[in-house]
PDB file of N, CA and C in Angstrom:
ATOM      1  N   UNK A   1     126.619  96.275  96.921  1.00  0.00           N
ATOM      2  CA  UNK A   1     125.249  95.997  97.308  1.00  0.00           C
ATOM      3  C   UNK A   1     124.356  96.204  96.107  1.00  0.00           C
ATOM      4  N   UNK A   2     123.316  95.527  95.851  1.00  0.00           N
ATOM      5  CA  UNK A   2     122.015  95.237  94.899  1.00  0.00           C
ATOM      6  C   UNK A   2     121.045  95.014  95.324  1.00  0.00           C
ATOM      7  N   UNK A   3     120.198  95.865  95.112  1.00  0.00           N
ATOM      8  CA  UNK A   3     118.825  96.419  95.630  1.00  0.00           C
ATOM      9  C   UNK A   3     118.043  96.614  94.092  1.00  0.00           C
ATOM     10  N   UNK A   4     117.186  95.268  94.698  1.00  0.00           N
ATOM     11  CA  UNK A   4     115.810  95.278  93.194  1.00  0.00           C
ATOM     12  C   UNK A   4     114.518  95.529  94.241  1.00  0.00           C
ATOM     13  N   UNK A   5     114.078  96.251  93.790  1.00  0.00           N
ATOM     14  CA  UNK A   5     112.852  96.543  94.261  1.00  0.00           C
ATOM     15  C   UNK A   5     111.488  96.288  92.779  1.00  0.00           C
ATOM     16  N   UNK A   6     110.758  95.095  93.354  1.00  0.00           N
ATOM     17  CA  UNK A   6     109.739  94.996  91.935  1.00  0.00           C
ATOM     18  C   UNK A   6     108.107  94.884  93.276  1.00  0.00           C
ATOM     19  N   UNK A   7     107.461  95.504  92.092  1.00  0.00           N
ATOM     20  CA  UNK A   7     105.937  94.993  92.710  1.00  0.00           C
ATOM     21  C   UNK A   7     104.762  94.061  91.501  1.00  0.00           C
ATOM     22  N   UNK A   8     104.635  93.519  92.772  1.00  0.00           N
ATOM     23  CA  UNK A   8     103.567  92.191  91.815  1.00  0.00           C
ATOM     24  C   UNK A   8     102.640  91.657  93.084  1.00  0.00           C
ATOM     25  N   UNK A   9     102.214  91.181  92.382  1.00  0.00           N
ATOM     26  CA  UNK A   9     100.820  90.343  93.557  1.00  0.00           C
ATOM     27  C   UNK A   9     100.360  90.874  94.393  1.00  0.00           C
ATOM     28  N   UNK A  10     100.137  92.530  94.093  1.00  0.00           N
ATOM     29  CA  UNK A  10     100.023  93.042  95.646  1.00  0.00           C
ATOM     30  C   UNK A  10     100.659  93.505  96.328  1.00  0.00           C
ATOM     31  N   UNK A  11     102.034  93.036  95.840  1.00  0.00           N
ATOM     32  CA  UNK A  11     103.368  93.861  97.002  1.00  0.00           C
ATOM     33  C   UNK A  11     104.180  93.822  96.278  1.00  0.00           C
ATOM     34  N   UNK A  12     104.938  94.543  97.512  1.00  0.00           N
ATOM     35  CA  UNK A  12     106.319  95.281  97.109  1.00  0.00           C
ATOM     36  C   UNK A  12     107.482  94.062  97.652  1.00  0.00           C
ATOM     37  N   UNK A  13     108.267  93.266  96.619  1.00  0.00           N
ATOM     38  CA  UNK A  13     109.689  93.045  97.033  1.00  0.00           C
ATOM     39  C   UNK A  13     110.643  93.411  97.002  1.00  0.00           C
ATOM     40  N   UNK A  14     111.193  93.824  97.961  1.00  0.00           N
ATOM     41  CA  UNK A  14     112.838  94.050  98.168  1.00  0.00           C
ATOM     42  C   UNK A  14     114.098  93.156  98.044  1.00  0.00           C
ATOM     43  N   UNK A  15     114.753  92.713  97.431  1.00  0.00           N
ATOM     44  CA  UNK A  15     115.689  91.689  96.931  1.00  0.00           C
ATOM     45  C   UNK A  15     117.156  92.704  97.115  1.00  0.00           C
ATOM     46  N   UNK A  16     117.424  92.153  98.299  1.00  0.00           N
ATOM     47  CA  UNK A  16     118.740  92.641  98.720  1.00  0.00           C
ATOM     48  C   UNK A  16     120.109  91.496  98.398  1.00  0.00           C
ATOM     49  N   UNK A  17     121.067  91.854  98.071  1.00  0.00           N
ATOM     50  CA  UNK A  17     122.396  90.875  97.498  1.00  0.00           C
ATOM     51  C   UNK A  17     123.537  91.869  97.684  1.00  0.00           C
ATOM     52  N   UNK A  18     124.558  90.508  98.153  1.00  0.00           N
ATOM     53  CA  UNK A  18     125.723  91.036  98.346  1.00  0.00           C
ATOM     54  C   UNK A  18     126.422  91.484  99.905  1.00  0.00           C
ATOM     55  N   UNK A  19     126.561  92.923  99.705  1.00  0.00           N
ATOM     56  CA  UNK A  19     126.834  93.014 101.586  1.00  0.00           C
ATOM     57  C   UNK A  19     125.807  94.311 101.921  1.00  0.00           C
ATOM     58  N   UNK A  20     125.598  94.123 102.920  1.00  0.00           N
ATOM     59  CA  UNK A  20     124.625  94.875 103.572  1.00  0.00           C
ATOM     60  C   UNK A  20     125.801  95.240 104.926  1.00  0.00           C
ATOM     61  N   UNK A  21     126.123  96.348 104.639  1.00  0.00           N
ATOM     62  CA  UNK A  21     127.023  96.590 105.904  1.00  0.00           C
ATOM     63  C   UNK A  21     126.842  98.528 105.459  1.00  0.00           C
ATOM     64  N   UNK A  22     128.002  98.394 106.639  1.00  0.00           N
ATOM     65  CA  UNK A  22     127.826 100.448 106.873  1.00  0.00           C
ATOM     66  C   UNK A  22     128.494 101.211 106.152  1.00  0.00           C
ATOM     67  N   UNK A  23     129.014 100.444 104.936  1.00  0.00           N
ATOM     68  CA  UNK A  23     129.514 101.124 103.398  1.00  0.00           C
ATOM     69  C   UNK A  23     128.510 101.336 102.474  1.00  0.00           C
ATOM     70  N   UNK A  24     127.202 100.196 102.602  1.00  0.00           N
ATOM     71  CA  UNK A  24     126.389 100.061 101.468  1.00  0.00           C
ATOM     72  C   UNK A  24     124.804 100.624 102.252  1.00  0.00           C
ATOM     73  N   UNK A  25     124.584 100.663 103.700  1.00  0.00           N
ATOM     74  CA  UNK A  25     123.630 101.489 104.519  1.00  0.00           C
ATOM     75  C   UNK A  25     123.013 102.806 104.047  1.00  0.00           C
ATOM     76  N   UNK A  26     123.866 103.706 103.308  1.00  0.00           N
ATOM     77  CA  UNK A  26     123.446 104.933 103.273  1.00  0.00           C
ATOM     78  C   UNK A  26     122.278 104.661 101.930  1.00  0.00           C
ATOM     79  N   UNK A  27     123.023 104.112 100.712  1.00  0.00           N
ATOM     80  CA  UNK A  27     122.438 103.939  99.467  1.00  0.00           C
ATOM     81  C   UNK A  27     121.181 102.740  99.583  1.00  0.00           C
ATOM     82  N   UNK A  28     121.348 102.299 100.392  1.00  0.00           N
ATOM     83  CA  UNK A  28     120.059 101.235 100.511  1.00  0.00           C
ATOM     84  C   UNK A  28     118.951 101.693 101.564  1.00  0.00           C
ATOM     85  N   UNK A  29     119.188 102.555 102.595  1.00  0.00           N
ATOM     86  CA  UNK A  29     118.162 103.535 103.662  1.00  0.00           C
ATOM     87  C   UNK A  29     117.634 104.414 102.660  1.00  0.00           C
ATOM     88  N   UNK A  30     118.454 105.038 101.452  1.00  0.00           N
ATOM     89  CA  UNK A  30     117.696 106.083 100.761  1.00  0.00           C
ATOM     90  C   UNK A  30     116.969 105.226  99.163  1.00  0.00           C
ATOM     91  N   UNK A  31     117.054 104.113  99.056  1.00  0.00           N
ATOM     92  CA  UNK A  31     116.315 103.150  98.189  1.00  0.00           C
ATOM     93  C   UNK A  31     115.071 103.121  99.367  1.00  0.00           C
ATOM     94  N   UNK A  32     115.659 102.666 100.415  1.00  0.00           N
ATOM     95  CA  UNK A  32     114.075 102.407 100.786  1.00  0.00           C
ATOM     96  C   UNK A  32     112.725 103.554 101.140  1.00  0.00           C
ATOM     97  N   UNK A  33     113.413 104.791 101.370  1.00  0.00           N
ATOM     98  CA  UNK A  33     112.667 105.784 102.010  1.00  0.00           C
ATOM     99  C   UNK A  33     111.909 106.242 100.687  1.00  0.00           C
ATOM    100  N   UNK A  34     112.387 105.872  99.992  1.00  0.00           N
ATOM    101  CA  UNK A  34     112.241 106.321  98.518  1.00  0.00           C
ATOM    102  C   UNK A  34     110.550 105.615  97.827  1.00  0.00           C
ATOM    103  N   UNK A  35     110.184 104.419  98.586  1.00  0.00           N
ATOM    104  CA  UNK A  35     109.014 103.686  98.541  1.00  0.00           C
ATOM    105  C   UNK A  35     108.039 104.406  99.439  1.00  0.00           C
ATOM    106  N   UNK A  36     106.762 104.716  98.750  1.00  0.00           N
ATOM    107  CA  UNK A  36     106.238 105.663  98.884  1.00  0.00           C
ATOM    108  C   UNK A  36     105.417 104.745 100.436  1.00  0.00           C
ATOM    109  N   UNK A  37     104.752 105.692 101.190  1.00  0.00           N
ATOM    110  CA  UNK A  37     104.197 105.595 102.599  1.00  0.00           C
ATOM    111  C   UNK A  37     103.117 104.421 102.844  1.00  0.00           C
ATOM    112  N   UNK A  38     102.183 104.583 101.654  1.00  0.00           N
ATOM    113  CA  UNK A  38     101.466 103.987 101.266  1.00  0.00           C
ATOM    114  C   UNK A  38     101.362 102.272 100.373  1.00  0.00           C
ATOM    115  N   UNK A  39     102.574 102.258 100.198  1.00  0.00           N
ATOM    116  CA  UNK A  39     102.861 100.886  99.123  1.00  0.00           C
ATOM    117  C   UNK A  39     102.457  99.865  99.716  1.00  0.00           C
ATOM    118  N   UNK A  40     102.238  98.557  99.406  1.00  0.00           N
ATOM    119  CA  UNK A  40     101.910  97.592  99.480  1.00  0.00           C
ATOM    120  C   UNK A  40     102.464  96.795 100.150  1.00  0.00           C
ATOM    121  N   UNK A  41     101.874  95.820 100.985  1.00  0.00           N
ATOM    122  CA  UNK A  41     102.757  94.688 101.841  1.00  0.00           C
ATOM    123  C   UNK A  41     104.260  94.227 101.248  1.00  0.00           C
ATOM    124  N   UNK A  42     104.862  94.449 102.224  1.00  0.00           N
ATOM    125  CA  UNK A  42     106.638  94.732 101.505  1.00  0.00           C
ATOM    126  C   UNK A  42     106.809  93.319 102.462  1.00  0.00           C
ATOM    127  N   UNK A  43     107.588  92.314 101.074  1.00  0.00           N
ATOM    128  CA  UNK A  43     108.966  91.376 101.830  1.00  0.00           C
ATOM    129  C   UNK A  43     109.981  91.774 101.961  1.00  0.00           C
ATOM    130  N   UNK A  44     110.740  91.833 102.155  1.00  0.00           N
ATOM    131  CA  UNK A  44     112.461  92.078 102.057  1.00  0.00           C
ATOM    132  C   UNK A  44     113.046  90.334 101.878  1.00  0.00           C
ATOM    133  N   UNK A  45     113.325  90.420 101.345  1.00  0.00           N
ATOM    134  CA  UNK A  45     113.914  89.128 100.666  1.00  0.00           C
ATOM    135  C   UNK A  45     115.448  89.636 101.209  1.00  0.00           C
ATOM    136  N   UNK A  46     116.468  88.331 101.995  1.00  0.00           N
ATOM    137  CA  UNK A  46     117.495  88.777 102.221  1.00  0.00           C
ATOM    138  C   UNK A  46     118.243  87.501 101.857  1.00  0.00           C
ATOM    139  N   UNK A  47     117.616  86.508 100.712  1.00  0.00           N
ATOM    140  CA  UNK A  47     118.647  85.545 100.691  1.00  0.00           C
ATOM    141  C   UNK A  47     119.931  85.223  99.965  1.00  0.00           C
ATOM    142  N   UNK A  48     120.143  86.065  99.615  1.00  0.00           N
ATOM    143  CA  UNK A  48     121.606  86.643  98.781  1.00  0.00           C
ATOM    144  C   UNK A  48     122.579  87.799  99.098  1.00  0.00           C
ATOM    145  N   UNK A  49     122.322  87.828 100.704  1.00  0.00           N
ATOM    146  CA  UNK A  49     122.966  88.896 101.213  1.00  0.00           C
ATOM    147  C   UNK A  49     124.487  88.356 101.991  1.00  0.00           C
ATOM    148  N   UNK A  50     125.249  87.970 101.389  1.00  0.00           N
ATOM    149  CA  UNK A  50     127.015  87.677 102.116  1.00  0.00           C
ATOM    150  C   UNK A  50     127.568  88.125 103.169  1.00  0.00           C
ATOM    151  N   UNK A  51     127.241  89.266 103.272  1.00  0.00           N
ATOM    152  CA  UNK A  51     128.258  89.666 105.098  1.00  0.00           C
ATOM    153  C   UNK A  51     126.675  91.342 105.257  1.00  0.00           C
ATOM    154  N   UNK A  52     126.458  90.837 106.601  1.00  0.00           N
ATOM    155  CA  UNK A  52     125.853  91.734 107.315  1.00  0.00           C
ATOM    156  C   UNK A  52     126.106  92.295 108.404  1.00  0.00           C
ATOM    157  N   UNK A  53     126.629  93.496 108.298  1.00  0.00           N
ATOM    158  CA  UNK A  53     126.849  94.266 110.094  1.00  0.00           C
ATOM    159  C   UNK A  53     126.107  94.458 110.965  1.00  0.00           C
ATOM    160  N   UNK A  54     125.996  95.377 112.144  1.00  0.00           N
ATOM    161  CA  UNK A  54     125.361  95.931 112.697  1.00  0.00           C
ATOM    162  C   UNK A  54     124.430  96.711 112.436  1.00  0.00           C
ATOM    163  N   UNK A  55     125.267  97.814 111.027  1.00  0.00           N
ATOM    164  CA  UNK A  55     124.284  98.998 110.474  1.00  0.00           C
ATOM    165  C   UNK A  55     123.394  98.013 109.502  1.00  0.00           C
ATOM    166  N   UNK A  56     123.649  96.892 108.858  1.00  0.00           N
ATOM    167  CA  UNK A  56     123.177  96.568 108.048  1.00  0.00           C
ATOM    168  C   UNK A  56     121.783  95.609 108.752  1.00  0.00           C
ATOM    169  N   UNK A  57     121.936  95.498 109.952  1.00  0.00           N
ATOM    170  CA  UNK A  57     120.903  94.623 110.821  1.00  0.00           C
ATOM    171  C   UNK A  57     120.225  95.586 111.504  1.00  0.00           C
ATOM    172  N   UNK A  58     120.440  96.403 111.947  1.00  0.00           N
ATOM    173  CA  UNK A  58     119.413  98.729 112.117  1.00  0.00           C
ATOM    174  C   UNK A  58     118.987  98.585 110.864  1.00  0.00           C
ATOM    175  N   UNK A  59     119.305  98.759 109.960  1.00  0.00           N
ATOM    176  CA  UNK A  59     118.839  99.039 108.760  1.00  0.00           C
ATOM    177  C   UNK A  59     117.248  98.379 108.574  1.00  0.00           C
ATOM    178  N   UNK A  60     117.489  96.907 108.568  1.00  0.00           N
ATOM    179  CA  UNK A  60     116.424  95.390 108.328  1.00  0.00           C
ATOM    180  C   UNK A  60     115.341  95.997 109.463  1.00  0.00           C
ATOM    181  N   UNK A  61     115.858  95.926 110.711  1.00  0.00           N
ATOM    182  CA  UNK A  61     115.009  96.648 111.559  1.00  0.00           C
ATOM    183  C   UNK A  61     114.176  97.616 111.387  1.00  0.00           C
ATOM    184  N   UNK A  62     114.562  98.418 111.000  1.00  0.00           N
ATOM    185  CA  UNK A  62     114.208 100.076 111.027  1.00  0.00           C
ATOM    186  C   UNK A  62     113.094  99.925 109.451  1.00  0.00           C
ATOM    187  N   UNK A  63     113.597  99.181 108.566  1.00  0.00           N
ATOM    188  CA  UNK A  63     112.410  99.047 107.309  1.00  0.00           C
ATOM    189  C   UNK A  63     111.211  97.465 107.869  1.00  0.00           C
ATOM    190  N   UNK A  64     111.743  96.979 108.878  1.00  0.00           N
ATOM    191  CA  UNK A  64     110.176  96.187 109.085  1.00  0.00           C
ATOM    192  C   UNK A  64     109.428  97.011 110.117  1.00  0.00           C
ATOM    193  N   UNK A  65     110.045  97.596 110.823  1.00  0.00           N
ATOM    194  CA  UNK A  65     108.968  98.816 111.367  1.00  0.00           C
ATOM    195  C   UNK A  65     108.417 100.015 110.663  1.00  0.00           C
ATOM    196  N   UNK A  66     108.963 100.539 109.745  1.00  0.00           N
ATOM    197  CA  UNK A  66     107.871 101.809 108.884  1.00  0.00           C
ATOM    198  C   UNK A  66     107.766 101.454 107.451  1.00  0.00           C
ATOM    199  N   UNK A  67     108.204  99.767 107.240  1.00  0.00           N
ATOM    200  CA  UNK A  67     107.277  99.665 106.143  1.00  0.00           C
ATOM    201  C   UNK A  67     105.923  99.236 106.314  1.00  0.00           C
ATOM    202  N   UNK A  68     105.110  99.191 105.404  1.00  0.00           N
ATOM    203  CA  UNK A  68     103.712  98.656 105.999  1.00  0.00           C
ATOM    204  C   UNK A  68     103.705  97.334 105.581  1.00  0.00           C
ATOM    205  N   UNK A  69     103.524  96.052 106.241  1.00  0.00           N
ATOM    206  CA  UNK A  69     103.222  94.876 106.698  1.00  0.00           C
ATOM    207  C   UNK A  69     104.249  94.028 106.425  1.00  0.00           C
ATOM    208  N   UNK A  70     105.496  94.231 106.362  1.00  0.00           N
ATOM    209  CA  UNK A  70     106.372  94.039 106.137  1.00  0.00           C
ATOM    210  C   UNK A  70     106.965  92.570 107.034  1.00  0.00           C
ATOM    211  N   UNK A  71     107.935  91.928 106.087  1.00  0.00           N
ATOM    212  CA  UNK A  71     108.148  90.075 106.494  1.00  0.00           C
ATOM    213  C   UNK A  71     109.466  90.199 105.856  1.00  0.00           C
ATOM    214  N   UNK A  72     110.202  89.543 107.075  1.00  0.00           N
ATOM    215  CA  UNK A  72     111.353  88.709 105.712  1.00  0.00           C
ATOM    216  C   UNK A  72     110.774  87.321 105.362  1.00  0.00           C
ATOM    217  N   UNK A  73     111.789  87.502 104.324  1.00  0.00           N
ATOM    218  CA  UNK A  73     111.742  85.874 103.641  1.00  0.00           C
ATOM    219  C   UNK A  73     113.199  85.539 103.782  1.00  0.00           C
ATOM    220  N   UNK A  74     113.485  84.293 102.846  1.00  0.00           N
ATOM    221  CA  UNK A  74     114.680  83.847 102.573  1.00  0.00           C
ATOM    222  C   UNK A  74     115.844  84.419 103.189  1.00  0.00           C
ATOM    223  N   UNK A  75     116.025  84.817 104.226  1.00  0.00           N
ATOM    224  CA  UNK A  75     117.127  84.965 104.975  1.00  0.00           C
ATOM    225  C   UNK A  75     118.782  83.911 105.006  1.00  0.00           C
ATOM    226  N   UNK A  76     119.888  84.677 104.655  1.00  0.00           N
ATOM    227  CA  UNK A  76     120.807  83.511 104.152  1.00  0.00           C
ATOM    228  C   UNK A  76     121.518  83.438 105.560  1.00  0.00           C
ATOM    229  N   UNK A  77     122.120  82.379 105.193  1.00  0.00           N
ATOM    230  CA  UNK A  77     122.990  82.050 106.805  1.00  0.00           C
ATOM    231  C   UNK A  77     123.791  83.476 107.624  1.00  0.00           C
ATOM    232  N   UNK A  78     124.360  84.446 106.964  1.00  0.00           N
ATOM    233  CA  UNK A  78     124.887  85.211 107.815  1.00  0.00           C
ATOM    234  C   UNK A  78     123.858  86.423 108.173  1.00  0.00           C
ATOM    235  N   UNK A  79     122.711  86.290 107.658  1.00  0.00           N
ATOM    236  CA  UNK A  79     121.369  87.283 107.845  1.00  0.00           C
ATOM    237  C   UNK A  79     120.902  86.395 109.151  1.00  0.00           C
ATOM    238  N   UNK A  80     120.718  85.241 108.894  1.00  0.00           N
ATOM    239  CA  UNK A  80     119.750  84.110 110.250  1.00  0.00           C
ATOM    240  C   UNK A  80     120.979  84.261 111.361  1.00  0.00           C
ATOM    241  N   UNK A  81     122.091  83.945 111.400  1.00  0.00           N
ATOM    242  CA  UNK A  81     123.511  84.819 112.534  1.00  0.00           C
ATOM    243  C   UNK A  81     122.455  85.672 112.975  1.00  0.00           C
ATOM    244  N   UNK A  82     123.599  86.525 112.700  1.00  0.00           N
ATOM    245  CA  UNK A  82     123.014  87.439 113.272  1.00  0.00           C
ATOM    246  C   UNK A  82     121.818  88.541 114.162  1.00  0.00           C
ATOM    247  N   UNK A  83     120.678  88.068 112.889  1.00  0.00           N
ATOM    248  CA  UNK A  83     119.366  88.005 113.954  1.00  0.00           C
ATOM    249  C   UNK A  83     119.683  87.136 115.255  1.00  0.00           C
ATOM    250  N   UNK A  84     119.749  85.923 115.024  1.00  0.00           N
ATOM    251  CA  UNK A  84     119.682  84.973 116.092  1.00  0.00           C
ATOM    252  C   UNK A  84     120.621  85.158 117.127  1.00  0.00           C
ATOM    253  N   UNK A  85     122.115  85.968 117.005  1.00  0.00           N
ATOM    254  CA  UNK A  85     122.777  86.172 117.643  1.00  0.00           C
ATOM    255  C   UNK A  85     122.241  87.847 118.543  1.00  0.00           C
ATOM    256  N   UNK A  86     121.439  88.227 118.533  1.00  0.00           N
ATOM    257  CA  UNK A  86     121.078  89.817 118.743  1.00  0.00           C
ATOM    258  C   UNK A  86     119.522  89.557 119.306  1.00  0.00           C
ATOM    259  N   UNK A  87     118.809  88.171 119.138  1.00  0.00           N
ATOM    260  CA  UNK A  87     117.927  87.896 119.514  1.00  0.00           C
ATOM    261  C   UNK A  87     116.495  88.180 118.854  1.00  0.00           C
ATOM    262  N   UNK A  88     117.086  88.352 117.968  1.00  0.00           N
ATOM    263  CA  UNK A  88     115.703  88.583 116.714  1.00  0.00           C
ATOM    264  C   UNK A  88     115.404  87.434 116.007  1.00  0.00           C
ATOM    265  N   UNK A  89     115.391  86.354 116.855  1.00  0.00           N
ATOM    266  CA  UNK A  89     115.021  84.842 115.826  1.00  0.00           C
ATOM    267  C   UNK A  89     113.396  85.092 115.256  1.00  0.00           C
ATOM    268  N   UNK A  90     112.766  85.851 116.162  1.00  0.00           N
ATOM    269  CA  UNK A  90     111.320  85.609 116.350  1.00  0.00           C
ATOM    270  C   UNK A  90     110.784  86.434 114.956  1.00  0.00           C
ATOM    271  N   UNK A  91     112.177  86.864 114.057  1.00  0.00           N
ATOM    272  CA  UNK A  91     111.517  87.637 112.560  1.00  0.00           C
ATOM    273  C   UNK A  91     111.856  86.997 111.971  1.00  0.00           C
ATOM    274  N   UNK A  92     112.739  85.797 112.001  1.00  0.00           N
ATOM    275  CA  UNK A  92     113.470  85.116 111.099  1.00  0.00           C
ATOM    276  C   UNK A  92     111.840  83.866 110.019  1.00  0.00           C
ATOM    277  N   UNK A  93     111.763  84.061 109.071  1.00  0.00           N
ATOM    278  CA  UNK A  93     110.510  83.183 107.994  1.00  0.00           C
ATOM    279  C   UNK A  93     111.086  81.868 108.372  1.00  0.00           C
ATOM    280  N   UNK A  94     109.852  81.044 108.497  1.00  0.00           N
ATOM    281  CA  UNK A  94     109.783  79.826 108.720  1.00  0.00           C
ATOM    282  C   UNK A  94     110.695  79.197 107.474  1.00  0.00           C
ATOM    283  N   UNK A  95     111.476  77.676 107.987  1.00  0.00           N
ATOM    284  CA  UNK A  95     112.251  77.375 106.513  1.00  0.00           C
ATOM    285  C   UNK A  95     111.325  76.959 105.360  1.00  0.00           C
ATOM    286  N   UNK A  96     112.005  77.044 104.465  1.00  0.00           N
ATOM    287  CA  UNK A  96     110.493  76.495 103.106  1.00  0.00           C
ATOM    288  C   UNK A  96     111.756  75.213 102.839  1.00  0.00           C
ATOM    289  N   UNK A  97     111.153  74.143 103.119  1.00  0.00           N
ATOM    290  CA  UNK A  97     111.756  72.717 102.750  1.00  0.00           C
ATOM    291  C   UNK A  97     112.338  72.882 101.240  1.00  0.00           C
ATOM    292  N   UNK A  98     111.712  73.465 100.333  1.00  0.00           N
ATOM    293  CA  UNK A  98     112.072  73.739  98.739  1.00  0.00           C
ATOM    294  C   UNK A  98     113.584  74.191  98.790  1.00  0.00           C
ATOM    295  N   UNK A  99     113.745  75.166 100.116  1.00  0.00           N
ATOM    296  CA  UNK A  99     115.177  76.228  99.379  1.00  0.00           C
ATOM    297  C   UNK A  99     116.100  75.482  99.945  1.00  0.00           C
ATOM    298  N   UNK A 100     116.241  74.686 101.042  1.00  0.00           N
ATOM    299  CA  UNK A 100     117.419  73.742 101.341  1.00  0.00           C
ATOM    300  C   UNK A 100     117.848  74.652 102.447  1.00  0.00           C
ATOM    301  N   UNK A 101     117.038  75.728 103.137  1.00  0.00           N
ATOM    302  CA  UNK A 101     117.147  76.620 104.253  1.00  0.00           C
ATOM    303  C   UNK A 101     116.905  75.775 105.640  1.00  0.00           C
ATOM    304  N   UNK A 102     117.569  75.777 106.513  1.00  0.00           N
ATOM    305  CA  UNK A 102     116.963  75.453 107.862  1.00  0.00           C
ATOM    306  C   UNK A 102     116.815  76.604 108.853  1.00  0.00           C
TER     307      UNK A 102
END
């Protein structure tokens, strides 16, 4: 798992890659807690994320609720699964015609 965290424009992005599962959960819950209370409208960018679990979909959850104003973006096919399979379509970012996302 790869976790970039940069801020620009105002906010905070999160650029998650790779696997997001309940091997790589612990080190990426304590990346995020680690962003201070106060920071700036946070994306989580998840479009380079390859296999996502359960813990790794708690995880997504649990940082768009106590980050502050927090959105995904770019969600890759086994990130959009899953939401959609668990019934969380309604967080999933509109497609951007540019990325070749539906």
């Amino acid at each position: 798992m790869s976790l970039d965290i940069a801020r620009d424009d105002g906010q905070t992005r999160v650029r998650f890659s790779d696997e997001l599962n309940i091997y790589t959960a612990a080190a990426v819950r304590d990346a995020l807690l680690a962003l201070p209370a106060d920071a700036p409208p946070c994306r989580l960018d998840l479009g380079d994320v390859i296999e996502i679990d359960c813990a790794g979909l708690q995880l997504v959850l649990a940082a768009l609720r106590s980050l502050p104003a927090s959105t995904l973006e770019r969600c890759s096919a086994p990130v959009r699964d899953s939401l959609t399979l668990c019934g969380f379509e309604a967080l999933l970012p509109a497609a951007d015609p540019s990325s070749g996302e539906q």
